[in-house]
PDB file of N, CA and C in Angstrom:
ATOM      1  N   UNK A   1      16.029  -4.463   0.761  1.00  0.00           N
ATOM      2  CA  UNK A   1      14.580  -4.510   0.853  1.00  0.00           C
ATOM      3  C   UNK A   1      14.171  -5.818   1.514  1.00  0.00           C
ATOM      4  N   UNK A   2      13.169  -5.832   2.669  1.00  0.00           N
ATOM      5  CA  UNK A   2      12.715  -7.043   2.891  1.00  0.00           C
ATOM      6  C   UNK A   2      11.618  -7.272   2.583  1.00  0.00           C
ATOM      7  N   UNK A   3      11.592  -8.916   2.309  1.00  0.00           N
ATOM      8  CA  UNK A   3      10.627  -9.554   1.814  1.00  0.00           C
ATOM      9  C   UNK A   3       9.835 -10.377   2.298  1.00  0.00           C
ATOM     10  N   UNK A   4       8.408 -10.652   2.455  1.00  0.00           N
ATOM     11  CA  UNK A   4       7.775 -11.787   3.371  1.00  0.00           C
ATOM     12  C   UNK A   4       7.300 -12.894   2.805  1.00  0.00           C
ATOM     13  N   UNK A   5       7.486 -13.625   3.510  1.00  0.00           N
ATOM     14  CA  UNK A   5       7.062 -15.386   3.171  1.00  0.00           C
ATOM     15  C   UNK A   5       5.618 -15.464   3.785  1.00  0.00           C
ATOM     16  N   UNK A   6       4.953 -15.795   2.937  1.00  0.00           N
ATOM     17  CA  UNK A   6       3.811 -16.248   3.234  1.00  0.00           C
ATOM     18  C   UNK A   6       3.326 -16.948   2.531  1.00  0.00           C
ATOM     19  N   UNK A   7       1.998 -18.070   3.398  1.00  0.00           N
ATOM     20  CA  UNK A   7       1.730 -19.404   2.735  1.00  0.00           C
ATOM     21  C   UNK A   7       0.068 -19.305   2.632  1.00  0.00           C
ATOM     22  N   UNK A   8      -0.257 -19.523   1.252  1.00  0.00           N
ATOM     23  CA  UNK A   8      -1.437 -20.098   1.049  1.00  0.00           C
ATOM     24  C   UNK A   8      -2.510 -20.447   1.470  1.00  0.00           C
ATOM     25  N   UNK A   9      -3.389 -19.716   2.177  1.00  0.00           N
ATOM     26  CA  UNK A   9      -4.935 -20.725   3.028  1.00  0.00           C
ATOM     27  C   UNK A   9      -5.420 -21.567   1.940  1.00  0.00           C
ATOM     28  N   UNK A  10      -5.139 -21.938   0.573  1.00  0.00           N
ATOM     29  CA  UNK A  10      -5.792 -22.444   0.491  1.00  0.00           C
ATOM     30  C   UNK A  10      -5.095 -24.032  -0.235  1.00  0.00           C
ATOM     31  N   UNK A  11      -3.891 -23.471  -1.176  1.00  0.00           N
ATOM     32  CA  UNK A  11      -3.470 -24.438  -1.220  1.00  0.00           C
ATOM     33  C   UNK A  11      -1.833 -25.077  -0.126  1.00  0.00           C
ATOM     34  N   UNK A  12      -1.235 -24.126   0.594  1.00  0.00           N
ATOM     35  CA  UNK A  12      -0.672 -24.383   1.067  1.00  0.00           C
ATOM     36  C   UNK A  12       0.693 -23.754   1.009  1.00  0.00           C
ATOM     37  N   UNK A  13       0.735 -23.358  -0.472  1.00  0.00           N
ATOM     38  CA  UNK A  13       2.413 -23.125  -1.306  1.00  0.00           C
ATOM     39  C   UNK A  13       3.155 -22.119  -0.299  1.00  0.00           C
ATOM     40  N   UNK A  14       4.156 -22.274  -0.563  1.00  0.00           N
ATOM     41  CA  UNK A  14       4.750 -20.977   0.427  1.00  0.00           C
ATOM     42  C   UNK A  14       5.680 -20.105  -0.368  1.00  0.00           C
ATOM     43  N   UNK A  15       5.255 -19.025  -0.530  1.00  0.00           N
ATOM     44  CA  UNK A  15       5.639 -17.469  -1.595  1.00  0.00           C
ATOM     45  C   UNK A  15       6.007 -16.631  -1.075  1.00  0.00           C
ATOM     46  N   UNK A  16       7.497 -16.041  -1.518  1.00  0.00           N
ATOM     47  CA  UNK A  16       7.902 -14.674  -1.016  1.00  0.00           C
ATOM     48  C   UNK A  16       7.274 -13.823  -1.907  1.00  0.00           C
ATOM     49  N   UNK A  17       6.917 -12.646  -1.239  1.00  0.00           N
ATOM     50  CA  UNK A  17       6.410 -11.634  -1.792  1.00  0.00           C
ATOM     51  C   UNK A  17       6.986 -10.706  -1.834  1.00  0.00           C
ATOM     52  N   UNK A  18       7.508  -9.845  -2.769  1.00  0.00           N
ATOM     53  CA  UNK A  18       8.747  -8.873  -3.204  1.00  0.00           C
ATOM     54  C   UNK A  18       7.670  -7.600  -3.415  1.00  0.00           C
ATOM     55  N   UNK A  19       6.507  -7.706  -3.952  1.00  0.00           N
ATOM     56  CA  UNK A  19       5.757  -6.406  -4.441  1.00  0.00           C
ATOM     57  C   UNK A  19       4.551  -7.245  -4.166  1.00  0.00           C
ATOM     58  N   UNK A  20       3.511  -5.698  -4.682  1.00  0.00           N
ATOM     59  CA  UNK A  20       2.112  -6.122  -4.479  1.00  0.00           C
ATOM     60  C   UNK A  20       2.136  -6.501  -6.385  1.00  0.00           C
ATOM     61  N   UNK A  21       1.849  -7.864  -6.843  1.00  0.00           N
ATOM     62  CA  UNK A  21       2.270  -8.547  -8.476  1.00  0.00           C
ATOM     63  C   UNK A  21       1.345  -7.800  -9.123  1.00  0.00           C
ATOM     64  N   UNK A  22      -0.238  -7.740  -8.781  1.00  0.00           N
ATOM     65  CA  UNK A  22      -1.108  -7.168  -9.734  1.00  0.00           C
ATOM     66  C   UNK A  22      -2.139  -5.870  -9.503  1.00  0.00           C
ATOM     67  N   UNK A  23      -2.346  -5.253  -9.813  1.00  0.00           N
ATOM     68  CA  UNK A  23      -3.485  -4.119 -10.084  1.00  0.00           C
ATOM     69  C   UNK A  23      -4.774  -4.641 -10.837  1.00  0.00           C
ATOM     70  N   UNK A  24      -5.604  -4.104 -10.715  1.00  0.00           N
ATOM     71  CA  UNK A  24      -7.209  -4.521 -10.985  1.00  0.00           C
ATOM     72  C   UNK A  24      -8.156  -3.133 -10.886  1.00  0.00           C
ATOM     73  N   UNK A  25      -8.581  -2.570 -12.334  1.00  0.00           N
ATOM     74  CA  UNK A  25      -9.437  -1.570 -11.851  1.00  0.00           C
ATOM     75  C   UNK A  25     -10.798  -2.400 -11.879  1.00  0.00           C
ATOM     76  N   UNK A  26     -11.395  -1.374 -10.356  1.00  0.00           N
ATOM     77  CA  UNK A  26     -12.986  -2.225  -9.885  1.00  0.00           C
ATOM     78  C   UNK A  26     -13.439  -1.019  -9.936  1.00  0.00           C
ATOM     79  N   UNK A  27     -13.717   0.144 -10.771  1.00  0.00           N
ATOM     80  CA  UNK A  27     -14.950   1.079 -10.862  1.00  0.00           C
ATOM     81  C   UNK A  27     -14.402   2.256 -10.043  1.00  0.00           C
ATOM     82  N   UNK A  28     -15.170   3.208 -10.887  1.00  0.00           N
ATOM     83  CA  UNK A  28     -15.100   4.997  -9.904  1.00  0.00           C
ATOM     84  C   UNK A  28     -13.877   4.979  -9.645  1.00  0.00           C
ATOM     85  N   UNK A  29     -12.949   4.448 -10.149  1.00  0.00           N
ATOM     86  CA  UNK A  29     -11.541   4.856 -10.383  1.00  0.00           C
ATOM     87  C   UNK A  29     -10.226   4.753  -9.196  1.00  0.00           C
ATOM     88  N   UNK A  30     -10.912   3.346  -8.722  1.00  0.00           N
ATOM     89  CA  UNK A  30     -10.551   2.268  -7.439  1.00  0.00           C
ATOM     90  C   UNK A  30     -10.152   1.025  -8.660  1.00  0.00           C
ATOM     91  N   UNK A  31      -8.576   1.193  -8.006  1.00  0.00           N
ATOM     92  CA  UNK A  31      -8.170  -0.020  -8.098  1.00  0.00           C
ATOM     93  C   UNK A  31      -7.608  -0.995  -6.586  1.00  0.00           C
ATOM     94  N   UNK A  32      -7.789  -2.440  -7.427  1.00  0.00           N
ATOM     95  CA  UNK A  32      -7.623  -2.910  -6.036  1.00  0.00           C
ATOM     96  C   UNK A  32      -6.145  -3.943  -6.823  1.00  0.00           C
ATOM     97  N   UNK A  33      -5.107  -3.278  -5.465  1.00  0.00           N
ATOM     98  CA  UNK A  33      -3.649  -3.909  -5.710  1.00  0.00           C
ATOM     99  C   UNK A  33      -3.597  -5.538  -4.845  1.00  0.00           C
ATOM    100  N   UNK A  34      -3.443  -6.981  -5.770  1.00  0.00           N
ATOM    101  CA  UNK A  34      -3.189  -7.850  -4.730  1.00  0.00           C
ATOM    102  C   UNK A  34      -1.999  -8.695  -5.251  1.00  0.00           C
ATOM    103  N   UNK A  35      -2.005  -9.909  -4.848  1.00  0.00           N
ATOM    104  CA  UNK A  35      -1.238 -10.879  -4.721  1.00  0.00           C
ATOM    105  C   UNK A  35      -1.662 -12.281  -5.267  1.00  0.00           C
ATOM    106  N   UNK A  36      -1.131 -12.867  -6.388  1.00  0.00           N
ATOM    107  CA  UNK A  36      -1.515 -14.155  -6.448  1.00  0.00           C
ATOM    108  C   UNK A  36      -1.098 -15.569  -6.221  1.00  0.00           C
ATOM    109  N   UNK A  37      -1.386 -16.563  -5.580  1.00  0.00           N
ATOM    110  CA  UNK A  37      -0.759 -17.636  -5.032  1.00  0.00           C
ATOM    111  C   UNK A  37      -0.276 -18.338  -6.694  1.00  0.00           C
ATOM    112  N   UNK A  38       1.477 -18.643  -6.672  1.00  0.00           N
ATOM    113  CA  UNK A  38       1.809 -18.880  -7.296  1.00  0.00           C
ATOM    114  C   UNK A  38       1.248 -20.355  -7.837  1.00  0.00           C
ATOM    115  N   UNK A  39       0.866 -21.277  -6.324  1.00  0.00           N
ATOM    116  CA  UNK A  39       0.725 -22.341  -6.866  1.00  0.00           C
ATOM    117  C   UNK A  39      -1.379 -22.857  -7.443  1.00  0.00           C
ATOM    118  N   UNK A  40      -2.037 -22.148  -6.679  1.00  0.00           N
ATOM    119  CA  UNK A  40      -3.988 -22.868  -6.868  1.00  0.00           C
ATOM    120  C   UNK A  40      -4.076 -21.359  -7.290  1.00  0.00           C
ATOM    121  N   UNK A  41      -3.145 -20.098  -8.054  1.00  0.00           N
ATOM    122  CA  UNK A  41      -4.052 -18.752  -8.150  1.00  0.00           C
ATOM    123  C   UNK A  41      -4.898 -18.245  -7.216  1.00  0.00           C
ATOM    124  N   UNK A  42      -5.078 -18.562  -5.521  1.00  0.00           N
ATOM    125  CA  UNK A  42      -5.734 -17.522  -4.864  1.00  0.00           C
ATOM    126  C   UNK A  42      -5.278 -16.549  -4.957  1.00  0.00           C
ATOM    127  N   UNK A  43      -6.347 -15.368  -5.000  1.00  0.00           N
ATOM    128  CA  UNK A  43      -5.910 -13.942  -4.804  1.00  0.00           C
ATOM    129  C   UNK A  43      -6.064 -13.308  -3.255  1.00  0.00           C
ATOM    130  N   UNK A  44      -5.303 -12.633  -3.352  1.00  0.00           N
ATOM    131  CA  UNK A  44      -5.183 -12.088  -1.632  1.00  0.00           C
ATOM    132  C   UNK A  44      -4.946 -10.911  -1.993  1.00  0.00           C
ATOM    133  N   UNK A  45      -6.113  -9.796  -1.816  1.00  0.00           N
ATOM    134  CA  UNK A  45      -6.045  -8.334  -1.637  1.00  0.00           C
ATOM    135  C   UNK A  45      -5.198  -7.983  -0.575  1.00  0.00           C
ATOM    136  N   UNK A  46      -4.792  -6.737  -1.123  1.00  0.00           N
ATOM    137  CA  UNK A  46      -3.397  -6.069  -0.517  1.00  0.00           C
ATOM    138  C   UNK A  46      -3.518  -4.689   0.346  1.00  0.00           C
ATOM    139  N   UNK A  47      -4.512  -4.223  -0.825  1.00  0.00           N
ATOM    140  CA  UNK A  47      -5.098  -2.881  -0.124  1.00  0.00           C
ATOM    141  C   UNK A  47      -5.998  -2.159  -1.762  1.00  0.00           C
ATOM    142  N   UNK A  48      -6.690  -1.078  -1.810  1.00  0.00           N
ATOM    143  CA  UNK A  48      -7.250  -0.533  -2.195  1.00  0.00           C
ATOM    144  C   UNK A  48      -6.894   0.610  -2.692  1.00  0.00           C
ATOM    145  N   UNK A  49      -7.320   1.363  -3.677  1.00  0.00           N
ATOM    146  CA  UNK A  49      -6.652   3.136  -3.876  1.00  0.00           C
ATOM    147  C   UNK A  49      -7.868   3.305  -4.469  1.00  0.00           C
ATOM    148  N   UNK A  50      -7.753   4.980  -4.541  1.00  0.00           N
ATOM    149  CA  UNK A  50      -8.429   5.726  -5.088  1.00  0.00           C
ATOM    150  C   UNK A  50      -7.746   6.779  -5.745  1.00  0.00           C
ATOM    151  N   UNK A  51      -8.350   8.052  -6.266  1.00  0.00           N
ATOM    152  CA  UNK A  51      -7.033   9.356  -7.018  1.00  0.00           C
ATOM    153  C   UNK A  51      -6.441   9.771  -5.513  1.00  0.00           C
ATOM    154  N   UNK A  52      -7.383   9.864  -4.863  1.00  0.00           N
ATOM    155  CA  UNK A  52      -6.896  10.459  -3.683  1.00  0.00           C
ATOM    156  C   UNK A  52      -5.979   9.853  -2.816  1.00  0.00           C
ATOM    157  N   UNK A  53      -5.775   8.924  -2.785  1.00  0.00           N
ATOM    158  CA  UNK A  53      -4.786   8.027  -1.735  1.00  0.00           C
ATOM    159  C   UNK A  53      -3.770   7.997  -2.676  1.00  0.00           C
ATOM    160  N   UNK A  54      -3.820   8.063  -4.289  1.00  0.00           N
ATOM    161  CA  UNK A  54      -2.399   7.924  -5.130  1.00  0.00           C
ATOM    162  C   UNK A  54      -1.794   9.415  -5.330  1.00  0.00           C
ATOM    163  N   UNK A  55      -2.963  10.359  -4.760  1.00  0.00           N
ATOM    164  CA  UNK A  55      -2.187  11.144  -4.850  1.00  0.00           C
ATOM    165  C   UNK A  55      -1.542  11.274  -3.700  1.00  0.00           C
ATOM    166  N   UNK A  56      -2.031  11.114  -2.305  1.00  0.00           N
ATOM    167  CA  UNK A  56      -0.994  11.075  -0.963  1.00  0.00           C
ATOM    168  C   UNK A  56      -0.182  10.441  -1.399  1.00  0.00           C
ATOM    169  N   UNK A  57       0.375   8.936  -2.027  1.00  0.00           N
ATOM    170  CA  UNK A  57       1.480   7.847  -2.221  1.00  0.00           C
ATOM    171  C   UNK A  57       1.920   8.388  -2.976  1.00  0.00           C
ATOM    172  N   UNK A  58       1.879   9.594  -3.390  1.00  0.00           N
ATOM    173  CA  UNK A  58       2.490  10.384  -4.897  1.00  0.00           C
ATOM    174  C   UNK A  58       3.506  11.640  -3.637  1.00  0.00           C
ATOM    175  N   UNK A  59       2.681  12.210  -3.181  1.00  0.00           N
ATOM    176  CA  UNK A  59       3.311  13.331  -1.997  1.00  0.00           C
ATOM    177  C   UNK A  59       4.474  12.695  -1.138  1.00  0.00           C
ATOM    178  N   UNK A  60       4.494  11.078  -0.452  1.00  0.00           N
ATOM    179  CA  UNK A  60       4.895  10.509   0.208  1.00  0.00           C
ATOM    180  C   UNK A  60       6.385  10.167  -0.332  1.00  0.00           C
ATOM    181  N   UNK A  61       6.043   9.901  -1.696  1.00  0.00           N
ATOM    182  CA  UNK A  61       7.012   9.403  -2.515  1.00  0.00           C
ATOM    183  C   UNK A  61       8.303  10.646  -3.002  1.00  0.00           C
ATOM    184  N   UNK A  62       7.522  11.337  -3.283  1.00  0.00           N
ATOM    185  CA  UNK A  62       8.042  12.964  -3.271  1.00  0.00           C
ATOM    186  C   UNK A  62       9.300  13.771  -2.223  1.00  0.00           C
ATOM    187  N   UNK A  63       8.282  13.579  -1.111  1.00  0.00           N
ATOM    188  CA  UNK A  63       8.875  14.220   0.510  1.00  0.00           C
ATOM    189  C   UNK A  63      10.056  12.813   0.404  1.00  0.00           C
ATOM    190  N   UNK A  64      10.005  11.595   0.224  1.00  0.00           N
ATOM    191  CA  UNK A  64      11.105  10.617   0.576  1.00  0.00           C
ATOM    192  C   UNK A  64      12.448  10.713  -0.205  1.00  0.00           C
ATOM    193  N   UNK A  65      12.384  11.629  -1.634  1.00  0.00           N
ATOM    194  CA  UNK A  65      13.444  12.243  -2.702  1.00  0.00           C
ATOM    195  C   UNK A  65      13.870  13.368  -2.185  1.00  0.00           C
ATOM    196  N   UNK A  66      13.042  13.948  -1.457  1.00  0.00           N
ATOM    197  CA  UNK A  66      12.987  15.429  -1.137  1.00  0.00           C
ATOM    198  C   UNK A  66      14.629  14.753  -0.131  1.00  0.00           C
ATOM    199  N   UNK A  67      14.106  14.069   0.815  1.00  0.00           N
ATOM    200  CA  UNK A  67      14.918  13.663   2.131  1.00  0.00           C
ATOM    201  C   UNK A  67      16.165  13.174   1.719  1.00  0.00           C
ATOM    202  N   UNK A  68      16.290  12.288   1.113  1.00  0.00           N
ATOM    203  CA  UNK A  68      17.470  11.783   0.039  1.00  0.00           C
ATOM    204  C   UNK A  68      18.269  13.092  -0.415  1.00  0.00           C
ATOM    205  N   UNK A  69      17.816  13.717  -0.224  1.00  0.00           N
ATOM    206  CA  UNK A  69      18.596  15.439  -1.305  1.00  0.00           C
ATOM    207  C   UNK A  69      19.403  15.882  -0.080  1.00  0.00           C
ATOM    208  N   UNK A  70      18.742  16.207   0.827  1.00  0.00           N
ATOM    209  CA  UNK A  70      19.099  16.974   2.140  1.00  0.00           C
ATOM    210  C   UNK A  70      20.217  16.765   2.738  1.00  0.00           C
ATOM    211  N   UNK A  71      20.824  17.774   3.429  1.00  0.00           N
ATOM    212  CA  UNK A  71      21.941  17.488   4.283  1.00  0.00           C
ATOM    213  C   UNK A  71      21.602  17.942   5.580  1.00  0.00           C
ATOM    214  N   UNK A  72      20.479  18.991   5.411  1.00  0.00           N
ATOM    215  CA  UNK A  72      19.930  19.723   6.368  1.00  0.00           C
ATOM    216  C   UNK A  72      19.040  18.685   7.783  1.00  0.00           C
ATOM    217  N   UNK A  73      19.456  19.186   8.859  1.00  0.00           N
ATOM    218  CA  UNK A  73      18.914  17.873   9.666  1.00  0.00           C
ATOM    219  C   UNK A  73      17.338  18.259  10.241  1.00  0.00           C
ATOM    220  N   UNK A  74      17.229  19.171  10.148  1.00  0.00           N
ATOM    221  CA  UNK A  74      15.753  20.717  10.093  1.00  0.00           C
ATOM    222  C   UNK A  74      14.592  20.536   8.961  1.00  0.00           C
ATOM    223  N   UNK A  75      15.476  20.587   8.332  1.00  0.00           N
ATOM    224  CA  UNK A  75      14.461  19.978   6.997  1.00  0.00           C
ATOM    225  C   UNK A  75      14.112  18.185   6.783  1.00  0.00           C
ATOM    226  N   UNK A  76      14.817  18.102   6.934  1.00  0.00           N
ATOM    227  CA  UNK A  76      14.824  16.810   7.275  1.00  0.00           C
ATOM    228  C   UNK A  76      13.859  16.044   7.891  1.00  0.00           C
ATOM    229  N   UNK A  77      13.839  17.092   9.334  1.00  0.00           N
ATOM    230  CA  UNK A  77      12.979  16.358  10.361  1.00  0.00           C
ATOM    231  C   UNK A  77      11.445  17.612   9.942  1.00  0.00           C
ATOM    232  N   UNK A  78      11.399  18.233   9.261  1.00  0.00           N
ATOM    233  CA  UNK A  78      10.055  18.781   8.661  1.00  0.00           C
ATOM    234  C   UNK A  78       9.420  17.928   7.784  1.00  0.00           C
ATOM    235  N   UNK A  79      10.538  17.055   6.587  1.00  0.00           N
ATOM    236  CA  UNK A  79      10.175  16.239   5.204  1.00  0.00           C
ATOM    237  C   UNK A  79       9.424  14.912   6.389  1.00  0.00           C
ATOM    238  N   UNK A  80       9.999  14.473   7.378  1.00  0.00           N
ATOM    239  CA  UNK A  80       9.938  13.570   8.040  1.00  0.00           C
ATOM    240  C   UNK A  80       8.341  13.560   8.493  1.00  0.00           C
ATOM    241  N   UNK A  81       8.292  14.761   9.323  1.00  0.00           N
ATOM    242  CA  UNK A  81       6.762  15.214  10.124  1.00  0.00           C
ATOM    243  C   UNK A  81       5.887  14.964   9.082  1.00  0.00           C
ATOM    244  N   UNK A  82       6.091  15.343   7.614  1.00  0.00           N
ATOM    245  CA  UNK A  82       5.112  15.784   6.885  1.00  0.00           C
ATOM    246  C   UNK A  82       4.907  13.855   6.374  1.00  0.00           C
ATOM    247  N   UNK A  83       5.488  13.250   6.426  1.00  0.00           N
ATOM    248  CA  UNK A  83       5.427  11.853   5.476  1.00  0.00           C
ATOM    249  C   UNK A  83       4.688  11.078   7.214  1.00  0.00           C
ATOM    250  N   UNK A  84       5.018  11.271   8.159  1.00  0.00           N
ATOM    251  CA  UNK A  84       4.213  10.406   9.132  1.00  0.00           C
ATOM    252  C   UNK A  84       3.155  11.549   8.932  1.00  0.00           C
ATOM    253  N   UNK A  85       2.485  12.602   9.195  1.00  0.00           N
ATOM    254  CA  UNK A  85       1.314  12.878   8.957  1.00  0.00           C
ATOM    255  C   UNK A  85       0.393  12.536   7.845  1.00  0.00           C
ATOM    256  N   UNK A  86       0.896  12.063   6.747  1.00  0.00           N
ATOM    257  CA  UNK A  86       0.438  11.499   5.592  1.00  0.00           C
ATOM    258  C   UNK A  86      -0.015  10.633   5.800  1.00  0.00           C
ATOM    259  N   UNK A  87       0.902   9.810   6.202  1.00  0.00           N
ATOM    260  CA  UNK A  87       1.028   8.134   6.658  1.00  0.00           C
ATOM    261  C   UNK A  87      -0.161   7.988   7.214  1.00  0.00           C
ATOM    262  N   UNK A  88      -0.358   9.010   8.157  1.00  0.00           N
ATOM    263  CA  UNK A  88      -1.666   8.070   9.237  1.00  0.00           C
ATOM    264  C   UNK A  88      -2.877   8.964   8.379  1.00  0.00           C
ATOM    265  N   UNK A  89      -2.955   9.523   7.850  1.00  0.00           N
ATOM    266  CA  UNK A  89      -4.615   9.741   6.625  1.00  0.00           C
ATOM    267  C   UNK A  89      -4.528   8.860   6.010  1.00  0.00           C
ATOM    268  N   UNK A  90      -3.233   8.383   5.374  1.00  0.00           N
ATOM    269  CA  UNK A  90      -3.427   7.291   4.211  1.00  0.00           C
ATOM    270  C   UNK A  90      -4.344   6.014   4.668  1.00  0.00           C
ATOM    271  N   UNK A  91      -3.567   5.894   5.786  1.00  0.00           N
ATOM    272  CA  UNK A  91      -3.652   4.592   6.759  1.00  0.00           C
ATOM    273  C   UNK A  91      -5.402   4.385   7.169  1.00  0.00           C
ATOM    274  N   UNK A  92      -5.978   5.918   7.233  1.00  0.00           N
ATOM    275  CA  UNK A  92      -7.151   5.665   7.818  1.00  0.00           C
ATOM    276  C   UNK A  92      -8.340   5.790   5.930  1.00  0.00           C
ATOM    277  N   UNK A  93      -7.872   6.195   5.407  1.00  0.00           N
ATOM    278  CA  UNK A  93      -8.176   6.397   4.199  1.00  0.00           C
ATOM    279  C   UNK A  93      -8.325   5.021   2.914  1.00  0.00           C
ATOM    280  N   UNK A  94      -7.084   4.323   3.870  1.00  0.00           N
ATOM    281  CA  UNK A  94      -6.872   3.085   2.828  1.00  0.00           C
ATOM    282  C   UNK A  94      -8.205   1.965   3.782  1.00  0.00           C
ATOM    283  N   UNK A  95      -8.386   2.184   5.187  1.00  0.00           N
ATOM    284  CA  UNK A  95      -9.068   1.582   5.455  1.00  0.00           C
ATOM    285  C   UNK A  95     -10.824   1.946   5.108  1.00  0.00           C
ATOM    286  N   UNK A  96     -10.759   2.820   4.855  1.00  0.00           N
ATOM    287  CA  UNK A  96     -12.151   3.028   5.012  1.00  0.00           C
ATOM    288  C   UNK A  96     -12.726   2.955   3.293  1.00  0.00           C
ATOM    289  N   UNK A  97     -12.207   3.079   2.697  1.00  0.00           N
ATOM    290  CA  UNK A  97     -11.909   2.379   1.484  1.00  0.00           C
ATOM    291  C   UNK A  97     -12.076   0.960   1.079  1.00  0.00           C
ATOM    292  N   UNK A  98     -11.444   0.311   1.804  1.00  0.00           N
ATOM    293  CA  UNK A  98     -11.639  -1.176   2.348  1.00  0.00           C
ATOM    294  C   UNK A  98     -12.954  -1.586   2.695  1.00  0.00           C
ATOM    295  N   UNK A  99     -13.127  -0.545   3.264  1.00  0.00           N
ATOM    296  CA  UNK A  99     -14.896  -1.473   4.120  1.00  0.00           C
ATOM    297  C   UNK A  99     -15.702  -0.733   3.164  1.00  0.00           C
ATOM    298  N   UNK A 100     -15.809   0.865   2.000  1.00  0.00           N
ATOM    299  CA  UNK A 100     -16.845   1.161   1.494  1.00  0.00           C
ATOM    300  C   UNK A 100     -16.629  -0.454   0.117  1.00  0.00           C
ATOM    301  N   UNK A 101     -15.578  -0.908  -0.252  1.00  0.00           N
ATOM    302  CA  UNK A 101     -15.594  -2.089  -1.386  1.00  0.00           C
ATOM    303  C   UNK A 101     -15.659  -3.244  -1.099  1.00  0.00           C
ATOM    304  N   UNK A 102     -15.205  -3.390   0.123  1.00  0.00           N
ATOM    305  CA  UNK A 102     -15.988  -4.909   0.614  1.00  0.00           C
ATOM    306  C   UNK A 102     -17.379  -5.087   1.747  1.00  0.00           C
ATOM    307  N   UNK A 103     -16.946  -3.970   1.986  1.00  0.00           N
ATOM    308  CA  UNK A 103     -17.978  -4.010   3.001  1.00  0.00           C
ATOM    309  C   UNK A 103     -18.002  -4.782   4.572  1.00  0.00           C
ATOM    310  N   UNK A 104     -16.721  -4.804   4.793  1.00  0.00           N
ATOM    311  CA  UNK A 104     -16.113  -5.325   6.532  1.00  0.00           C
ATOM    312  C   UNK A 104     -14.625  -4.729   6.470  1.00  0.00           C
ATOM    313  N   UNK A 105     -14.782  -4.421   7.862  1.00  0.00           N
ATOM    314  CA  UNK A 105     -13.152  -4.132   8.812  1.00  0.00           C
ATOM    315  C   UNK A 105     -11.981  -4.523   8.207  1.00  0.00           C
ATOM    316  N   UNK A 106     -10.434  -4.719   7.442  1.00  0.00           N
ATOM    317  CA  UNK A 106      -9.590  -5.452   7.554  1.00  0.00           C
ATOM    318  C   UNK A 106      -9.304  -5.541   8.961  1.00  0.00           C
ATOM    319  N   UNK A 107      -8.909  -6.833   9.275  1.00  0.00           N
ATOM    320  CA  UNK A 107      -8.492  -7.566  10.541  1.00  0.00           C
ATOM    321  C   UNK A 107      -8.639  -9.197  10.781  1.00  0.00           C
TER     322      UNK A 107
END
């Protein structure tokens, strides 16, 4: 598994990040998953969910056991199609999500 190093805007520290550390429910049944700076506690949001996006990361997670099983190279590349078609709803889903709880673009 790889892991990223990243440093602090605010105090500086520099933290590998292995997982997203914490969950936070913020209402209507949105939680928001982030990260906390080990050393001044900034928090750095990670991304957002709803039932609906945990249930795609639930399907995603699914089709990726499914693939693990297989020997079949057909099925395979069907389990495959179906997890990048996911991928990019999630992707547009996790963003728009983003801007209805903060209210701006990630970028």
């Amino acid at each position: 598994m790889d892991y990223k190093e990243c440093t602090c805007d605010h105090c500086g520290t520099i933290f590998i990040v292995k997982y997203c550390s914490r969950i936070m429910k913020v209402g209507r049944g949105i939680k928001r998953h982030f990260l906390v700076c080990p050393g001044c506690k900034a928090e750095y949001t990670s991304y957002y969910t709803n039932a609906e996006i945990r249930k795609q990361q639930s399907r995603i997670s699914k089709l990726y056991n499914a693939i693990r099983m297989t020997r079949n190279k057909s099925l395979f590349d069907q389990h495959q199609k179906k997890i990048d078609s996911i991928r990019a709803d999630l992707e547009r889903d996790m963003n728009q999500l983003r801007i209805e709880v903060e209210g701006t673009p990630q970028g």
